[in-house]
Protein backbone atom coordinates (compact mmCIF):
# COMPACT_ATOMS: atom_id res chain seq x y z
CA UNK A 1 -21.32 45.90 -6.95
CA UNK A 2 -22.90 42.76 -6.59
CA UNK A 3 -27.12 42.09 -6.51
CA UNK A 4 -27.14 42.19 -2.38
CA UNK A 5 -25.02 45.36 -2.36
CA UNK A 6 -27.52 46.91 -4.61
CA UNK A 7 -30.29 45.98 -2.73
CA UNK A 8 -29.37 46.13 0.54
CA UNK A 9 -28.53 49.61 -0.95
CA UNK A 10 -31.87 50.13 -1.36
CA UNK A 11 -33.56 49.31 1.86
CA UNK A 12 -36.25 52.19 2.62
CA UNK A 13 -36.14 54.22 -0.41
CA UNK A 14 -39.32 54.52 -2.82
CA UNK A 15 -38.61 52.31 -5.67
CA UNK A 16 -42.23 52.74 -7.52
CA UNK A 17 -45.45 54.44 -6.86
CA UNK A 18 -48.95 52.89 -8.36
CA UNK A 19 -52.19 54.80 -9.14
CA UNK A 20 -55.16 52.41 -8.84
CA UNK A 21 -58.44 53.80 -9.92
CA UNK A 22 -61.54 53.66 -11.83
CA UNK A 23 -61.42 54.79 -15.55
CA UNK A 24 -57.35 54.20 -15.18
CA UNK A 25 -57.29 54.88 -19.37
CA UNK A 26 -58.17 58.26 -18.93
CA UNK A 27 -56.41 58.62 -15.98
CA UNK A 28 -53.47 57.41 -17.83
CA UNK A 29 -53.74 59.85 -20.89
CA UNK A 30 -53.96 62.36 -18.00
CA UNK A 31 -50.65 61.79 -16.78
CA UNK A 32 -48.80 61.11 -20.01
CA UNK A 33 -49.83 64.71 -21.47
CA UNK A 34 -49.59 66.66 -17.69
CA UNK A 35 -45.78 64.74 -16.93
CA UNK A 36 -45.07 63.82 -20.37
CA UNK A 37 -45.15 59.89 -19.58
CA UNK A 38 -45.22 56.84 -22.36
CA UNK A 39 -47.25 54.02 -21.36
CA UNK A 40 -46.69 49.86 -21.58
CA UNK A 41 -49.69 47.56 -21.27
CA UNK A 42 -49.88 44.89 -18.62
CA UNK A 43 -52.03 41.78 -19.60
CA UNK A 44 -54.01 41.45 -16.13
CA UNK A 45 -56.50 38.50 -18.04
CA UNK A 46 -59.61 40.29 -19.12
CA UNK A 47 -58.07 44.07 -18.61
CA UNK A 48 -54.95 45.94 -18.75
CA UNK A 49 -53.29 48.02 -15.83
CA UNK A 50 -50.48 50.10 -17.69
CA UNK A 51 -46.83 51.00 -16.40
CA UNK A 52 -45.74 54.43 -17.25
CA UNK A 53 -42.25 55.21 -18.04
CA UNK A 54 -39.97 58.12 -18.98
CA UNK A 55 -39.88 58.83 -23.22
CA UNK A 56 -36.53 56.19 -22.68
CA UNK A 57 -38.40 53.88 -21.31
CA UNK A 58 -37.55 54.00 -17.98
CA UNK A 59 -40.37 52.75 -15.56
CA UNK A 60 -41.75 55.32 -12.91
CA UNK A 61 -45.12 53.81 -11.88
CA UNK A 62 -48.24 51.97 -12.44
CA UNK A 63 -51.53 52.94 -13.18
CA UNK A 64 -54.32 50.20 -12.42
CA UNK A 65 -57.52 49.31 -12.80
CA UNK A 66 -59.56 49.05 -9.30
CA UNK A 67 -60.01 45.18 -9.96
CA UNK A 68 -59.11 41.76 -9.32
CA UNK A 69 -56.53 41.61 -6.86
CA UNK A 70 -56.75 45.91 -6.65
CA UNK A 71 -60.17 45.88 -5.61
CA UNK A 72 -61.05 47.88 -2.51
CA UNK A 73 -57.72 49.87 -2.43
CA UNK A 74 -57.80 53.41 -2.43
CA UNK A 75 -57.92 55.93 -5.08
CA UNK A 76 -54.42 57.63 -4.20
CA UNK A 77 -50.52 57.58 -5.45
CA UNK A 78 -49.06 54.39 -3.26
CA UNK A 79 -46.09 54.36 -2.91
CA UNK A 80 -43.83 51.49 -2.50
CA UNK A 81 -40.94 50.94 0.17
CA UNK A 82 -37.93 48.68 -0.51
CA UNK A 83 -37.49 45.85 2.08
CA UNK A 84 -34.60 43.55 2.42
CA UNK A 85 -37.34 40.38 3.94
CA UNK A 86 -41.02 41.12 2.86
CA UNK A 87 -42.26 38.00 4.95
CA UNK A 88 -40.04 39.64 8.11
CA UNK A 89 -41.48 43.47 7.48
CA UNK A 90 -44.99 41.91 7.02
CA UNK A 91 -44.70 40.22 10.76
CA UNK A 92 -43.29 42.99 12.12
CA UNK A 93 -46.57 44.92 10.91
CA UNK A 94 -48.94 43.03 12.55
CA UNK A 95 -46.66 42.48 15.64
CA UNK A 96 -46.88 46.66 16.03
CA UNK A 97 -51.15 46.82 15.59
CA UNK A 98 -50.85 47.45 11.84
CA UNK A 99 -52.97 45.47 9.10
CA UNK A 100 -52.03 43.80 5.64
CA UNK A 101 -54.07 44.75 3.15
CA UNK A 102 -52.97 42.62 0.69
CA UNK A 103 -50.66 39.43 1.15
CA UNK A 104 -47.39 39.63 -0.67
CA UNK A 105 -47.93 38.31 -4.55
CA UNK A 106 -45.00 37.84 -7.10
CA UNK A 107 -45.45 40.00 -10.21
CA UNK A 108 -42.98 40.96 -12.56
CA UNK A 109 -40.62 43.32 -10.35
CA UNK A 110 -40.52 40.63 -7.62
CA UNK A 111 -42.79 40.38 -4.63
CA UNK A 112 -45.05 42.87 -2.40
CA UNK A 113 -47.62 43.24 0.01
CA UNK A 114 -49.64 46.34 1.25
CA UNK A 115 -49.95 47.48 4.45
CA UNK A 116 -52.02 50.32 7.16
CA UNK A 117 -50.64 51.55 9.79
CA UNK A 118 -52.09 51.59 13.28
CA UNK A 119 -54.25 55.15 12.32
CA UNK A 120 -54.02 54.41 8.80
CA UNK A 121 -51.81 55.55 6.58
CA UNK A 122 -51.67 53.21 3.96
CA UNK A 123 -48.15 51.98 2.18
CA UNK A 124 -46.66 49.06 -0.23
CA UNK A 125 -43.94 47.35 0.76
CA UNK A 126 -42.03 45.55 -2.06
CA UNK A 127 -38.76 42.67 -1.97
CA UNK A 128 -37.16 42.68 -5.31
């Protein structure tokens, strides 16, 4: 199956979900000896947010430090929607009386953006 198939695939699931809090090293050791996680470290410049994986490796989501870029979102699991045309989903946000919360950056899994709904249920939105 080619890299469209597999992506197009993809459209709408949950392909990560990020934790981004205060004290995110103890709120890391939390979840690696509740769910049994294994941690990486992510050089963010003067920190490190972590991605947690399975004991193979595997990632499964993020747990970040409420800084930088992460500053001001909330303190709960987001999760993180696959989209075929960030830019397009974005639009179609604001077009419908939501907000973006944070404009799309690239990182290493490709690009995404945050958005709230109209009564505010908060979501990412990622294009890999």
């Amino acid at each position: 199956m080619d890299d469209n198939k597999i992506m197009s695939s993809k459209q709408g699931t949950i392909v990560s979900a990020d934790l981004t809090i205060d004290k995110a090293e103890q709120v890391r050791e939390f979840y690696k000896h509740v769910i049994g996680w294994e941690h990486s470290e992510i050089n963010m410049g003067d920190y490190n947010d972590y991605l947690m994986t399975t004991k193979d490796g595997v990632p499964v989501a993020g747990v970040c430090h409420q800084l930088g870029s992460n500053a001001g979102l909330p303190p709960v699991w987001m999760v993180y929607f696959q989209v075929s045309d960030l830019n397009q989903s974005l639009e179609a946000c604001r077009k419908l009386g939501g907000k973006v919360l944070r404009e799309p950056e690239n990182s290493t899994c490709g690009s995404f953006g945050i958005i709230e709904y109209p009564v505010g249920a908060i979501c990412g939105l990622s294009q890999m």
